[in-house]
PDB file of N, CA and C in Angstrom:
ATOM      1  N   UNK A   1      37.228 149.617  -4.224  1.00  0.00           N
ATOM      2  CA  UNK A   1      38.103 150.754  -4.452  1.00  0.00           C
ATOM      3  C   UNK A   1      39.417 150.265  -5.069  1.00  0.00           C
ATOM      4  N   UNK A   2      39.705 150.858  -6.010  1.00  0.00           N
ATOM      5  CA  UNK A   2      40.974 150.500  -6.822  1.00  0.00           C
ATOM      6  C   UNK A   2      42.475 151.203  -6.205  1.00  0.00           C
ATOM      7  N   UNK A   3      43.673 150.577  -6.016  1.00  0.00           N
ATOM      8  CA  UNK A   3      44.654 151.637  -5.100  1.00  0.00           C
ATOM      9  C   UNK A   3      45.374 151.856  -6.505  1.00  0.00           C
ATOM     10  N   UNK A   4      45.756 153.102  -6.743  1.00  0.00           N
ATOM     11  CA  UNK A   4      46.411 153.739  -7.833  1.00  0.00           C
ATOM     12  C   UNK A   4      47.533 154.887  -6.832  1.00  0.00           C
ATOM     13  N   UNK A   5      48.625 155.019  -8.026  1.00  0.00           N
ATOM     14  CA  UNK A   5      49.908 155.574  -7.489  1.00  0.00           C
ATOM     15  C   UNK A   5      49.544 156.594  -6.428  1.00  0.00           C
ATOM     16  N   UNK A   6      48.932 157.514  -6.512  1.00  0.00           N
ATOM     17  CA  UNK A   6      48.418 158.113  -5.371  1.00  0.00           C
ATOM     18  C   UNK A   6      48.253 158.049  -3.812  1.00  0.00           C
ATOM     19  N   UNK A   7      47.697 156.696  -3.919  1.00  0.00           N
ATOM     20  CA  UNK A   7      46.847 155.434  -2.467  1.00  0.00           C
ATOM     21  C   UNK A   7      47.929 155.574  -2.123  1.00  0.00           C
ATOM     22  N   UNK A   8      48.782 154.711  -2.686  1.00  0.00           N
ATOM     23  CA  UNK A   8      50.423 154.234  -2.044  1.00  0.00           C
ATOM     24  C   UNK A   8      51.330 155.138  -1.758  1.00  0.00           C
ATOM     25  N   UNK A   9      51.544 156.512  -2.775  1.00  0.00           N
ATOM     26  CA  UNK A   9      52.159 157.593  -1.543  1.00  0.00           C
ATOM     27  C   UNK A   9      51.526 158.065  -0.400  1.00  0.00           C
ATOM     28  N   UNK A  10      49.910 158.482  -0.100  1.00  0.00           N
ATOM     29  CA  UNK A  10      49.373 158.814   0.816  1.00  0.00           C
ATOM     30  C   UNK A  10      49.827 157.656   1.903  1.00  0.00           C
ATOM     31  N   UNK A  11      50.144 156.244   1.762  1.00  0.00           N
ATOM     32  CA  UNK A  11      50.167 155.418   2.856  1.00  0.00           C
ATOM     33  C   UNK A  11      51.374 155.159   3.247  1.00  0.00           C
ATOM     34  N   UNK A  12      52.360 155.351   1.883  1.00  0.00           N
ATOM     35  CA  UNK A  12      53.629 155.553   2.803  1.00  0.00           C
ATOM     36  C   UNK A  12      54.048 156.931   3.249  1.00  0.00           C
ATOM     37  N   UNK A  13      53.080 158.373   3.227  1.00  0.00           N
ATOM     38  CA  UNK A  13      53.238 159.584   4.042  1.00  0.00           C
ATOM     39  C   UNK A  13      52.809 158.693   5.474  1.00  0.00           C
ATOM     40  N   UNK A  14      51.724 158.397   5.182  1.00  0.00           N
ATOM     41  CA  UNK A  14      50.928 157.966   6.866  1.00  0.00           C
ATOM     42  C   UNK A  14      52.052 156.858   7.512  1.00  0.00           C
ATOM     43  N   UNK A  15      52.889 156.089   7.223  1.00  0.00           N
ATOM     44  CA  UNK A  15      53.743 155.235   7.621  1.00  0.00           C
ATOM     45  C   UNK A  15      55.029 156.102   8.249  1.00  0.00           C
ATOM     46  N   UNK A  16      55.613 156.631   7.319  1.00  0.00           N
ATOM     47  CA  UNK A  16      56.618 157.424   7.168  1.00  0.00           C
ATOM     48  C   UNK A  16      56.383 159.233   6.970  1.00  0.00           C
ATOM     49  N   UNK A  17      56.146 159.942   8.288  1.00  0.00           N
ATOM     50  CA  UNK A  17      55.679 161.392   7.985  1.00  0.00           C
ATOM     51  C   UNK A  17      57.320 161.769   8.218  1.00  0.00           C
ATOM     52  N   UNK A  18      58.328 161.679   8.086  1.00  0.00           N
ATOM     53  CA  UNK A  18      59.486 162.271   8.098  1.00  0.00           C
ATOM     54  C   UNK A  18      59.896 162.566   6.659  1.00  0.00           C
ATOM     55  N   UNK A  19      59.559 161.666   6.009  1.00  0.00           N
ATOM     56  CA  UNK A  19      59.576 161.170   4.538  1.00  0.00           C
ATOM     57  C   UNK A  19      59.125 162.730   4.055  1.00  0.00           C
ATOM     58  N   UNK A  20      59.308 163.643   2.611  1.00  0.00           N
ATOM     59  CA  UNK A  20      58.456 164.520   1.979  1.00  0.00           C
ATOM     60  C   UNK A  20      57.665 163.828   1.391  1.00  0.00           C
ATOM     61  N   UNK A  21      56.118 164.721   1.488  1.00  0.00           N
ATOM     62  CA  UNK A  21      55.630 163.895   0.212  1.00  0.00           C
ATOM     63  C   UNK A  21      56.127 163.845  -1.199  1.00  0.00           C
ATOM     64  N   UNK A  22      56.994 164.835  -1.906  1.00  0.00           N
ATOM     65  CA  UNK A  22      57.475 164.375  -3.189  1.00  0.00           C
ATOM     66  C   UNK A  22      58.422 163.746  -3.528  1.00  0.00           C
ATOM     67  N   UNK A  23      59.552 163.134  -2.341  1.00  0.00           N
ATOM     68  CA  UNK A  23      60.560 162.154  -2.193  1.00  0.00           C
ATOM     69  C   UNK A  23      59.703 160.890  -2.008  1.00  0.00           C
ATOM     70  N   UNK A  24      58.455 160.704  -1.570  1.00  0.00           N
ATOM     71  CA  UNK A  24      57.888 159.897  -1.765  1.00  0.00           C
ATOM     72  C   UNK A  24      57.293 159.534  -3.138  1.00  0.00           C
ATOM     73  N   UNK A  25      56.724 160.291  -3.593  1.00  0.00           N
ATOM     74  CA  UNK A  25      56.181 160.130  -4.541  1.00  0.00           C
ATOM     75  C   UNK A  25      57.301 159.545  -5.637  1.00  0.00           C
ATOM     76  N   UNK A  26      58.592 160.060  -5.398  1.00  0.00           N
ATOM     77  CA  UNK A  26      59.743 160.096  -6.497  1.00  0.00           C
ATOM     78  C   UNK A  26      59.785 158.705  -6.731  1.00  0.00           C
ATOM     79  N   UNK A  27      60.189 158.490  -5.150  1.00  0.00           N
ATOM     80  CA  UNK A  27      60.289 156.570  -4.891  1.00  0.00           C
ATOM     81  C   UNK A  27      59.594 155.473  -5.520  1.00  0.00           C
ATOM     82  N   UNK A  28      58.123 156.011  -5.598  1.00  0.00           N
ATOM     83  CA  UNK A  28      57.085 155.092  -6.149  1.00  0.00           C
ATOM     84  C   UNK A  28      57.316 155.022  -7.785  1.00  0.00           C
ATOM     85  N   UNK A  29      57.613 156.439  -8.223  1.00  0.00           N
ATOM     86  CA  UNK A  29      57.637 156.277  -9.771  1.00  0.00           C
ATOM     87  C   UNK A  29      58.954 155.629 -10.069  1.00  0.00           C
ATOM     88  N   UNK A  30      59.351 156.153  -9.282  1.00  0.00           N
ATOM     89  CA  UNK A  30      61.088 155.040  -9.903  1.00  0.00           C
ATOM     90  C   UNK A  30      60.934 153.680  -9.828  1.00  0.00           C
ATOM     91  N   UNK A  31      60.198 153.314  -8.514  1.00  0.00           N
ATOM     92  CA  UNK A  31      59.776 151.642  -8.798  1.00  0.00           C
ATOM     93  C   UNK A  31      59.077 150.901  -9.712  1.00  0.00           C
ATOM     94  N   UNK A  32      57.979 151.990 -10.052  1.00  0.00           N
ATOM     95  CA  UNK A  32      57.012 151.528 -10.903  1.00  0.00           C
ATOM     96  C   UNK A  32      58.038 151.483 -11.908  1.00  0.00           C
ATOM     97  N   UNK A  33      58.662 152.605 -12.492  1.00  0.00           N
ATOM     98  CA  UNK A  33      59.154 152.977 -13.941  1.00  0.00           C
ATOM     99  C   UNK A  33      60.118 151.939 -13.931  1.00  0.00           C
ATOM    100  N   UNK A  34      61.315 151.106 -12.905  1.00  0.00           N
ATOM    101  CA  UNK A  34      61.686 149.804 -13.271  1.00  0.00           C
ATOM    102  C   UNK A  34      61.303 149.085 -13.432  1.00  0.00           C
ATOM    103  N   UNK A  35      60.130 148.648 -12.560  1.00  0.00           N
ATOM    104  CA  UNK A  35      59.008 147.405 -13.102  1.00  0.00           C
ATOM    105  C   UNK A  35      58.908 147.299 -14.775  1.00  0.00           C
ATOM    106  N   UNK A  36      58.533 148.584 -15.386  1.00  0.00           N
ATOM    107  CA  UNK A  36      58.141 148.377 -16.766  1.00  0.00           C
ATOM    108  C   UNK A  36      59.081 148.277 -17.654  1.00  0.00           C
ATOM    109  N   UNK A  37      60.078 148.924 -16.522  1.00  0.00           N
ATOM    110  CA  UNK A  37      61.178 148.570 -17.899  1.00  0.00           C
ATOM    111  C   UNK A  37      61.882 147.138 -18.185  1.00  0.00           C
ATOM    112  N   UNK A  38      62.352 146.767 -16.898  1.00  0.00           N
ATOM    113  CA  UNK A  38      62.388 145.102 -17.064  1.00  0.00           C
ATOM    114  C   UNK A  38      61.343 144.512 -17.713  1.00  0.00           C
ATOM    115  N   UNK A  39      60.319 144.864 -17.672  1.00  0.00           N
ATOM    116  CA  UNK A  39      58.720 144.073 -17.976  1.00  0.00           C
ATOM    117  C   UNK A  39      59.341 143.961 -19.864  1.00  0.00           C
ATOM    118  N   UNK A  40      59.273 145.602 -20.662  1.00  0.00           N
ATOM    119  CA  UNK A  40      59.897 145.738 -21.551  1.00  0.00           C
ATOM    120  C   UNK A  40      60.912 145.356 -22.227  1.00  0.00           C
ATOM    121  N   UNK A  41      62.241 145.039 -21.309  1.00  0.00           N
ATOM    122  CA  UNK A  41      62.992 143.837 -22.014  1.00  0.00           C
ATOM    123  C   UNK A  41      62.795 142.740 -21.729  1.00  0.00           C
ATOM    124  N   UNK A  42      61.632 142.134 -21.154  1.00  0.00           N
ATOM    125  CA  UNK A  42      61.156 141.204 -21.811  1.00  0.00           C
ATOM    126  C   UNK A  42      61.407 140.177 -20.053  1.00  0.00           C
ATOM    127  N   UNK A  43      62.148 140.933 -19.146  1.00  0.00           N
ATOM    128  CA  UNK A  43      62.616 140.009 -18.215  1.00  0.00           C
ATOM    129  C   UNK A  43      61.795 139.540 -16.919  1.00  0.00           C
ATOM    130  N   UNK A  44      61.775 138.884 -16.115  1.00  0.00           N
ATOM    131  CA  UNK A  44      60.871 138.307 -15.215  1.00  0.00           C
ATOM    132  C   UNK A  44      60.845 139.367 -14.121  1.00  0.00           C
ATOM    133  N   UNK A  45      59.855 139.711 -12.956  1.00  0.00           N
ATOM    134  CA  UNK A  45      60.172 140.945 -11.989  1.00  0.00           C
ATOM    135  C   UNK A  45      59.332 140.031 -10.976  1.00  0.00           C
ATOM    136  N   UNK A  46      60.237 139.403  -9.840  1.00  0.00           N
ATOM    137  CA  UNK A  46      59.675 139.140  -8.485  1.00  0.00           C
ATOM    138  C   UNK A  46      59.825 139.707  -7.388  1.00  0.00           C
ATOM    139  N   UNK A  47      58.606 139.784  -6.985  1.00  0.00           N
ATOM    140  CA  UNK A  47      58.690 141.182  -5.346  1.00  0.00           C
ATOM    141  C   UNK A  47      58.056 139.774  -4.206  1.00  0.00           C
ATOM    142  N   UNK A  48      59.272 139.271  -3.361  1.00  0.00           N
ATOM    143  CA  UNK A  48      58.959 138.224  -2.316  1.00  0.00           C
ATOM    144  C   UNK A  48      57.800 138.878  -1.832  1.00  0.00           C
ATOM    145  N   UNK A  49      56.829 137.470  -1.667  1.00  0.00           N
ATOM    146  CA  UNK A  49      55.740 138.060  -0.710  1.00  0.00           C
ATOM    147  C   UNK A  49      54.774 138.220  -1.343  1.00  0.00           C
ATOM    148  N   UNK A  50      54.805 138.795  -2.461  1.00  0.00           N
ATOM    149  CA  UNK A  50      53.765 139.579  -3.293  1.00  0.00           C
ATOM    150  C   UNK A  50      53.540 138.464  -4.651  1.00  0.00           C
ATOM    151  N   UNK A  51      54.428 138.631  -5.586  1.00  0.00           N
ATOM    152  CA  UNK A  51      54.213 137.746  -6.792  1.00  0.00           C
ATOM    153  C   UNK A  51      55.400 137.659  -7.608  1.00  0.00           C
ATOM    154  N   UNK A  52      54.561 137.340  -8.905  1.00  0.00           N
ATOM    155  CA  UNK A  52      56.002 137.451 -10.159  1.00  0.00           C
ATOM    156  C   UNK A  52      55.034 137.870 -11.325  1.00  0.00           C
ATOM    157  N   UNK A  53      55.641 139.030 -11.956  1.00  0.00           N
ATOM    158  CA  UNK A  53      55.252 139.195 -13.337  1.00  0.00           C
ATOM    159  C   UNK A  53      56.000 139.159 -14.267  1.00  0.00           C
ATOM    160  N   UNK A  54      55.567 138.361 -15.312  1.00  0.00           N
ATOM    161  CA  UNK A  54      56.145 138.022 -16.325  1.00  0.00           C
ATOM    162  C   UNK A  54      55.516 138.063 -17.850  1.00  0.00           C
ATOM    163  N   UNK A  55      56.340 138.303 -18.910  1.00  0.00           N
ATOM    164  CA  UNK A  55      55.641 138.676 -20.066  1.00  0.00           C
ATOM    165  C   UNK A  55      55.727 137.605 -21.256  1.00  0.00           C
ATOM    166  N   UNK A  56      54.724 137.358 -21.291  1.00  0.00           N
ATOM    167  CA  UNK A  56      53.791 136.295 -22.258  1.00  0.00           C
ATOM    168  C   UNK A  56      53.636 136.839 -23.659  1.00  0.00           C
ATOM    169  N   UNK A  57      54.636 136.039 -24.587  1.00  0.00           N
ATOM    170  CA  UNK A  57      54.227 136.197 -26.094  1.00  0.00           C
ATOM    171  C   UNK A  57      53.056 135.464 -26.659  1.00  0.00           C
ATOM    172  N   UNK A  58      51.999 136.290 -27.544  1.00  0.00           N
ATOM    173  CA  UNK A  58      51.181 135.044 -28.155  1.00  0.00           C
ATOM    174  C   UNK A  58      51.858 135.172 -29.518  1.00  0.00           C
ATOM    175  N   UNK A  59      51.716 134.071 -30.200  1.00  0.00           N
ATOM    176  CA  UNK A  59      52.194 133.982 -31.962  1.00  0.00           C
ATOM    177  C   UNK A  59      51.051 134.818 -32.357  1.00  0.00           C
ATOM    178  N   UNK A  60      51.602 135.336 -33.731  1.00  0.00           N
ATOM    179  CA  UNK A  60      50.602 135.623 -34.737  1.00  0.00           C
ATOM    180  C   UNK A  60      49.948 134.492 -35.304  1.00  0.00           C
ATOM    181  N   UNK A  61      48.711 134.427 -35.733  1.00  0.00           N
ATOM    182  CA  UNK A  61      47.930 133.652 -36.056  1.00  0.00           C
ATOM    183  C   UNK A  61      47.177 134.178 -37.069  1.00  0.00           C
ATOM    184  N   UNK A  62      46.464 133.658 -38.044  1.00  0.00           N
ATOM    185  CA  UNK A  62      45.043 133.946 -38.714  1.00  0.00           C
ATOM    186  C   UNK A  62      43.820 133.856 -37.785  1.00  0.00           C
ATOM    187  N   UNK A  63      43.137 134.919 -37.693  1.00  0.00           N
ATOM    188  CA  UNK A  63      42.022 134.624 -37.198  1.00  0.00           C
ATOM    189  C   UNK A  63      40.439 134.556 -38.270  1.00  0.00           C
ATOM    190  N   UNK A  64      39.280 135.011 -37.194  1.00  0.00           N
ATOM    191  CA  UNK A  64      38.263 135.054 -37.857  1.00  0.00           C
ATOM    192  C   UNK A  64      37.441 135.968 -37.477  1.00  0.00           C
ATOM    193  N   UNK A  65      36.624 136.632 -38.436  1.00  0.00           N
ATOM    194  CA  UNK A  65      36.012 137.703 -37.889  1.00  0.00           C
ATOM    195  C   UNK A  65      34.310 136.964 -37.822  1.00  0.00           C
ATOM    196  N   UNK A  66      33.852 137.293 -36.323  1.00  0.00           N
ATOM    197  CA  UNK A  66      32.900 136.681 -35.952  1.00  0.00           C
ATOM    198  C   UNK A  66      31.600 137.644 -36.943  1.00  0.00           C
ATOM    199  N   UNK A  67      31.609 138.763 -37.483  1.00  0.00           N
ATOM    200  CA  UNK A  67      30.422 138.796 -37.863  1.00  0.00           C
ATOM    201  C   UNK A  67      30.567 138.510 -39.133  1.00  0.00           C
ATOM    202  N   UNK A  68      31.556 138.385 -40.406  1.00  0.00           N
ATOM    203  CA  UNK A  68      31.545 138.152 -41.381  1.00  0.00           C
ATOM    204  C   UNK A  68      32.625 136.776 -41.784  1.00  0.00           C
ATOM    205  N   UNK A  69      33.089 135.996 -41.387  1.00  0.00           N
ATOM    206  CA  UNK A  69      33.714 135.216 -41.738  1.00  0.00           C
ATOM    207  C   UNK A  69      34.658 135.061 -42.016  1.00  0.00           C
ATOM    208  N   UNK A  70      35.210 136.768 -41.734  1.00  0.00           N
ATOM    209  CA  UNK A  70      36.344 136.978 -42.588  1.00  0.00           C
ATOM    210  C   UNK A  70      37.646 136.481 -42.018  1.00  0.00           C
ATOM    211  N   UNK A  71      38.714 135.808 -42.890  1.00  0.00           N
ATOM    212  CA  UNK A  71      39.895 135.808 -42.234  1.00  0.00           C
ATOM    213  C   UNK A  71      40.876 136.850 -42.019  1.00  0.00           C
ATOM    214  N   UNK A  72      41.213 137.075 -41.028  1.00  0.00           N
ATOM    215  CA  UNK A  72      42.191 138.553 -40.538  1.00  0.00           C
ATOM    216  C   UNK A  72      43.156 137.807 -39.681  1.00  0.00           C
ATOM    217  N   UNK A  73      44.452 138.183 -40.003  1.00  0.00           N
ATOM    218  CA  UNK A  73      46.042 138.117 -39.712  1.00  0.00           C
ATOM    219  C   UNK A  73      45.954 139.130 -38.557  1.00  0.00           C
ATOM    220  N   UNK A  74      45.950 138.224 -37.166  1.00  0.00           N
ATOM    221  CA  UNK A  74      46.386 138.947 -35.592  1.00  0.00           C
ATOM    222  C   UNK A  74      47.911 138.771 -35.803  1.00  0.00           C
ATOM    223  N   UNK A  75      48.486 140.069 -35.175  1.00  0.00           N
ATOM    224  CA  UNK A  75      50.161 139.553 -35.361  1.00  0.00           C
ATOM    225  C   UNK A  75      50.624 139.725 -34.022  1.00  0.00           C
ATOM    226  N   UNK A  76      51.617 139.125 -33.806  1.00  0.00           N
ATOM    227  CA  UNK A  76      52.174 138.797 -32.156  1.00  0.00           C
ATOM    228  C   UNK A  76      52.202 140.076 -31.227  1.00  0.00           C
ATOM    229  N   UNK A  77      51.155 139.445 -29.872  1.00  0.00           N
ATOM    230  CA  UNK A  77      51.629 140.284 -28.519  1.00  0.00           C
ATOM    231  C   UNK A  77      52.144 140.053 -27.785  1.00  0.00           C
ATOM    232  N   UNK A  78      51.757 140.848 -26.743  1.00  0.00           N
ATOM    233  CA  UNK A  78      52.680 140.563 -25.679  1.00  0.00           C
ATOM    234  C   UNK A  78      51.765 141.080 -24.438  1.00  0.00           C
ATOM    235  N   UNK A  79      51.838 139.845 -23.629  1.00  0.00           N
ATOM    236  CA  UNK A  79      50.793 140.261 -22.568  1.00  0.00           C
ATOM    237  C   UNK A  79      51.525 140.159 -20.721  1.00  0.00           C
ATOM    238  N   UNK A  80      51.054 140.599 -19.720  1.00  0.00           N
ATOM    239  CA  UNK A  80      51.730 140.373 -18.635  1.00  0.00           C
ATOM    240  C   UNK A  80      50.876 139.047 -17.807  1.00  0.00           C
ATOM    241  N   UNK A  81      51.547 138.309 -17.439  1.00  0.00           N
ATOM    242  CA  UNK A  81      50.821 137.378 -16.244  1.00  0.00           C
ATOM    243  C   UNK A  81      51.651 137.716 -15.207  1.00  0.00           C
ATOM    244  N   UNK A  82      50.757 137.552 -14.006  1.00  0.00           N
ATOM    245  CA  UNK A  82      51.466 137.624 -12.575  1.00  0.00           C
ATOM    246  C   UNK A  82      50.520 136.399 -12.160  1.00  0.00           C
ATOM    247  N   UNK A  83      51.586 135.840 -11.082  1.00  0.00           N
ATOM    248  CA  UNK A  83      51.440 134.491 -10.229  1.00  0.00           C
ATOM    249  C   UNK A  83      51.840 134.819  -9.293  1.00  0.00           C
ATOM    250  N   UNK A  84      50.771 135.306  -8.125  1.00  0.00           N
ATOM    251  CA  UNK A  84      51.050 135.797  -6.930  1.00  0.00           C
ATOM    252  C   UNK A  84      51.731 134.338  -5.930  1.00  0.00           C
ATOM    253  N   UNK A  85      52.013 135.005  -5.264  1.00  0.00           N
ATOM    254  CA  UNK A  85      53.192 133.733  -3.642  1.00  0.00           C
ATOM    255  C   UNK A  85      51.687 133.577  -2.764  1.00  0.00           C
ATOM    256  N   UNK A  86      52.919 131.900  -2.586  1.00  0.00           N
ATOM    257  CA  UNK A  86      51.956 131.619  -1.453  1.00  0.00           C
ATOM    258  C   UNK A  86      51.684 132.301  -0.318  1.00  0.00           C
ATOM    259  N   UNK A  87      52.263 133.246   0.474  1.00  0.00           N
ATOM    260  CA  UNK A  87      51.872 134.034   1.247  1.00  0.00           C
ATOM    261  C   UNK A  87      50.313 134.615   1.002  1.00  0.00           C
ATOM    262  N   UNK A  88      50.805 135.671  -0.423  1.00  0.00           N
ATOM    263  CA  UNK A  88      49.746 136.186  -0.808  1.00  0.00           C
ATOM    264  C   UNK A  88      48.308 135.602  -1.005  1.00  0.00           C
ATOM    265  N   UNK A  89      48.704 133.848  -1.551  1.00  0.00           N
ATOM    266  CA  UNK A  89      47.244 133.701  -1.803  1.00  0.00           C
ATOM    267  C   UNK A  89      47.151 133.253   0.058  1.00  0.00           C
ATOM    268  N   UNK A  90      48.014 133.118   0.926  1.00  0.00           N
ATOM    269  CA  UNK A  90      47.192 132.761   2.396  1.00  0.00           C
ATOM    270  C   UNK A  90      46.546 133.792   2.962  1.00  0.00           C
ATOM    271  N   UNK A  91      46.890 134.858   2.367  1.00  0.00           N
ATOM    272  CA  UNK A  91      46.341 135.974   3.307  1.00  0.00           C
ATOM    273  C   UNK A  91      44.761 136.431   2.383  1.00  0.00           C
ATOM    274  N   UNK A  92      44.775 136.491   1.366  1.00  0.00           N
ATOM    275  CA  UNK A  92      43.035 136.553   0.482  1.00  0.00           C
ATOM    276  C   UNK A  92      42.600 135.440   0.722  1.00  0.00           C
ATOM    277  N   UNK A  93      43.179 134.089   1.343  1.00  0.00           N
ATOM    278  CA  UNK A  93      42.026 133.135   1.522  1.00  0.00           C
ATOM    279  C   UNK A  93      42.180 132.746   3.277  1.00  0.00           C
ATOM    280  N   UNK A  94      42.470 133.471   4.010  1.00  0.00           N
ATOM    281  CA  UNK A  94      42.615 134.032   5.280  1.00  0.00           C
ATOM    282  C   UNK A  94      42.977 132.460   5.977  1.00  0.00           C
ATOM    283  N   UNK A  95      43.771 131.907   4.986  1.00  0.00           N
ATOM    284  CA  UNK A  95      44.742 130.761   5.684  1.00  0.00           C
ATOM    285  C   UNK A  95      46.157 131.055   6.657  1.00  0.00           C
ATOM    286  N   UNK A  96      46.229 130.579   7.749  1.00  0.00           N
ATOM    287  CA  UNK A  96      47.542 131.088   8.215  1.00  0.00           C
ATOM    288  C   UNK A  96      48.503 130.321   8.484  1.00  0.00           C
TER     289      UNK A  96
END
């Protein structure tokens, strides 16, 4: 099962029922929506405990096209890596 924005307000209603659910919900998008925006200028985002995501340029390059040979010009992305904490990896490999 995949947890999407949804999961996480339903669990912080069930944590927190004093909370509204749409002050909740508000909370989550505002977090998310900073995440991306730091992500967007380009800057590092660490949540202790959890990980770090950070955004990875590749160069443009020439490539090749696998069914015809052809050479085709990829031009620079931009991708996210996260490198979760040691916590995190103790608890998926149920080290304590």
């Amino acid at each position: 099962m995949a947890i999407n924005k949804s999961n996480i307000v339903k669990q912080l209603k069930k944590s927190y029922p004093n909370f509204l659910f749409k002050d909740l919900n508000s909370l989550v998008s505002i977090i998310l929506d900073e995440i991306k925006q730091a992500l967007k200028r380009g800057e590092c985002v660490e949540l202790r405990g959890h990980g770090v995501y950070e955004v990875h340029t590749q160069k443009a390059r020439i490539s090749r096209n696998p069914a015809t040979q052809e050479r085709v010009a990829t031009p620079e992305k931009k991708s996210i890596h996260f490198r979760m904490s040691k916590e995190m990896f103790k608890k998926l490999n149920n080290d304590k």
